[in-house]
C-alpha atoms as a PDB file:
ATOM      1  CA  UNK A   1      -5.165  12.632   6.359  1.00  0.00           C
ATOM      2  CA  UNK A   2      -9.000  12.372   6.392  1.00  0.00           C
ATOM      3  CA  UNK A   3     -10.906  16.023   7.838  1.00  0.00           C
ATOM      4  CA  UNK A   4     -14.480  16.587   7.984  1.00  0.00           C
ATOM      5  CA  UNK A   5     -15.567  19.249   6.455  1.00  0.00           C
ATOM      6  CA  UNK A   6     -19.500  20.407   7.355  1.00  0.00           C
ATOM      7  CA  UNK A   7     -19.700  23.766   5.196  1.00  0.00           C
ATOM      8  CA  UNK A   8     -18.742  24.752   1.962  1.00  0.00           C
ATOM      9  CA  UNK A   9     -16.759  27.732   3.847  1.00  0.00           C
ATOM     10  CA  UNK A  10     -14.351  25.719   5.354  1.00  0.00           C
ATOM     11  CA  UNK A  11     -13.359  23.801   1.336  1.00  0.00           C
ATOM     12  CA  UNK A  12     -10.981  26.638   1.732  1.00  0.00           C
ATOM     13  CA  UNK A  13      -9.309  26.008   5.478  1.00  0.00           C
ATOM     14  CA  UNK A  14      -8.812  21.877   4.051  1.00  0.00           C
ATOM     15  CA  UNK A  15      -6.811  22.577   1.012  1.00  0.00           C
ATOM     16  CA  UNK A  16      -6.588  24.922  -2.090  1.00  0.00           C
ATOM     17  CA  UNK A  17      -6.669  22.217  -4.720  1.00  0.00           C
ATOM     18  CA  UNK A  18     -10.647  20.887  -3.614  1.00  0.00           C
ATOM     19  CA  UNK A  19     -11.506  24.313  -3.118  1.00  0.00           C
ATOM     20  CA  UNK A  20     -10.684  24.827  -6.825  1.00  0.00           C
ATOM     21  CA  UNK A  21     -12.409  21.403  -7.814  1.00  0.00           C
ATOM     22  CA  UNK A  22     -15.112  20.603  -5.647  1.00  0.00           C
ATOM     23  CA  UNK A  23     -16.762  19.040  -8.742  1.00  0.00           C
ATOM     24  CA  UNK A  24     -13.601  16.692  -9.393  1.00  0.00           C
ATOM     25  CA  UNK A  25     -13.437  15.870  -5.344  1.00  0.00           C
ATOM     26  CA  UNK A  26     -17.534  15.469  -4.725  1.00  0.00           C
ATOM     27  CA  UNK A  27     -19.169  13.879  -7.520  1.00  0.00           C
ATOM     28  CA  UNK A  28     -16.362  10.944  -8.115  1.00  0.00           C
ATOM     29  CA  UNK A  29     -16.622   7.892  -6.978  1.00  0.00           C
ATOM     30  CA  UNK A  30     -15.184   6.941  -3.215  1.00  0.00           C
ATOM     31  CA  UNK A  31     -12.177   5.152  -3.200  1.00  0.00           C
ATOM     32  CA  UNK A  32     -13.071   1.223  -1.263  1.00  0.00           C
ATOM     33  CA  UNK A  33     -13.019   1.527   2.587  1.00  0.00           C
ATOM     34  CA  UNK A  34     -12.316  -1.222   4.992  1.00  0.00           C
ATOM     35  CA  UNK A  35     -16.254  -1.903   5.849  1.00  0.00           C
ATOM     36  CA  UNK A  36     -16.665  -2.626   1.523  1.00  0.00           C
ATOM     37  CA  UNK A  37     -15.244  -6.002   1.924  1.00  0.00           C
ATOM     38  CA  UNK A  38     -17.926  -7.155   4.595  1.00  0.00           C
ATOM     39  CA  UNK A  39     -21.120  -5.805   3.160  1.00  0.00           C
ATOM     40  CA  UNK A  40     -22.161  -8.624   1.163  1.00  0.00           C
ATOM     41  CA  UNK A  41     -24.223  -6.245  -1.104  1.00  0.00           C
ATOM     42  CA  UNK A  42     -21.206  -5.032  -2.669  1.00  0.00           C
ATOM     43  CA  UNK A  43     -18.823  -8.096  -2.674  1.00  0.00           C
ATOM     44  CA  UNK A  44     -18.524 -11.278  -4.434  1.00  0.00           C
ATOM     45  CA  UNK A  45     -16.618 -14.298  -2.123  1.00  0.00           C
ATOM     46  CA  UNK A  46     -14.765 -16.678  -4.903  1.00  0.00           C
ATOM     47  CA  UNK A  47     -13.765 -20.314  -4.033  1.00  0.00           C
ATOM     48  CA  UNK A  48     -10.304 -20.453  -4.797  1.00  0.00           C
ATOM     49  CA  UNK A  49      -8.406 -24.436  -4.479  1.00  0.00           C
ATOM     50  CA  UNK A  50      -6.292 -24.673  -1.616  1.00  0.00           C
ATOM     51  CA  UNK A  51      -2.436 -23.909  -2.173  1.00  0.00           C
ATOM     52  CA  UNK A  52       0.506 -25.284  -0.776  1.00  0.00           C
ATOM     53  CA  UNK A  53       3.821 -23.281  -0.754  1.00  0.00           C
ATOM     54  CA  UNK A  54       7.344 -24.572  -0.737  1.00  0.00           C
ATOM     55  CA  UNK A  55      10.327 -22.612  -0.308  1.00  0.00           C
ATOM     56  CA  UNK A  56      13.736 -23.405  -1.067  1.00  0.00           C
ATOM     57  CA  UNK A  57      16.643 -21.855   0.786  1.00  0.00           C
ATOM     58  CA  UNK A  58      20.069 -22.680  -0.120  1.00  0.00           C
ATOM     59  CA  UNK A  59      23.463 -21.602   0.555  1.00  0.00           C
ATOM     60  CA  UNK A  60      27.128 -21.771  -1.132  1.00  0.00           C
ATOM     61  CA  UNK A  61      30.386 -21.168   0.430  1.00  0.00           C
ATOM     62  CA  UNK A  62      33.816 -20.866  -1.382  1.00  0.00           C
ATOM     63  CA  UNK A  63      37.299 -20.698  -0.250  1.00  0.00           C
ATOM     64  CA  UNK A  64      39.951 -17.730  -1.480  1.00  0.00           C
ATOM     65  CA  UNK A  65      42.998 -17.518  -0.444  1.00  0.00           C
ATOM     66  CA  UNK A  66      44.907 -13.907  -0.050  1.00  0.00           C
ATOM     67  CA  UNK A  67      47.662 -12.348   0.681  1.00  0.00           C
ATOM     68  CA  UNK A  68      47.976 -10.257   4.328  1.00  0.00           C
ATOM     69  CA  UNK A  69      50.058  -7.436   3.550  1.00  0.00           C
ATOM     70  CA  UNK A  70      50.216  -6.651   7.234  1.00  0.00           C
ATOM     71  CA  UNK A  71      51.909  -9.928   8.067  1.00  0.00           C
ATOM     72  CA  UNK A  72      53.965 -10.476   5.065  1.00  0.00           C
ATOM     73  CA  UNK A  73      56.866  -9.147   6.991  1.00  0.00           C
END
């Protein structure tokens, strides 16, 4: 949940903890937001080599045989 808060009045309406902490909250570094990864002042693009994938999907089937207690008159 992201609010906006405009005043320090309203630390206390948003949520006990940052009220308590402003400090901790305000002065720590942001966490990365979408728009980080396209400004090219703060990003680094790395030239990976190509990679091909290959799955492998296999099966097994076995054969039991058992007694039907509601037949086995």
């Amino acid at each position: 949940i992201i609010q906006t808060v405009t005043r320090g009045e309203e630390l206390g309406l948003v949520g006990s903890k940052i009220a308590e902490e402003p400090a901790f909250y305000f002065k720590a570094a942001r966490p990365p937001v979408l728009k980080d990864f396209f400004d090219p002042k703060i990003r680094k693009v790395l030239q990976v080599p190509k990679m091909l994938r290959m799955v492998e999907v296999s099966f097994e089937t076995s054969v039991m045989d058992v007694v039907d207690f509601a037949n086995a008159g």
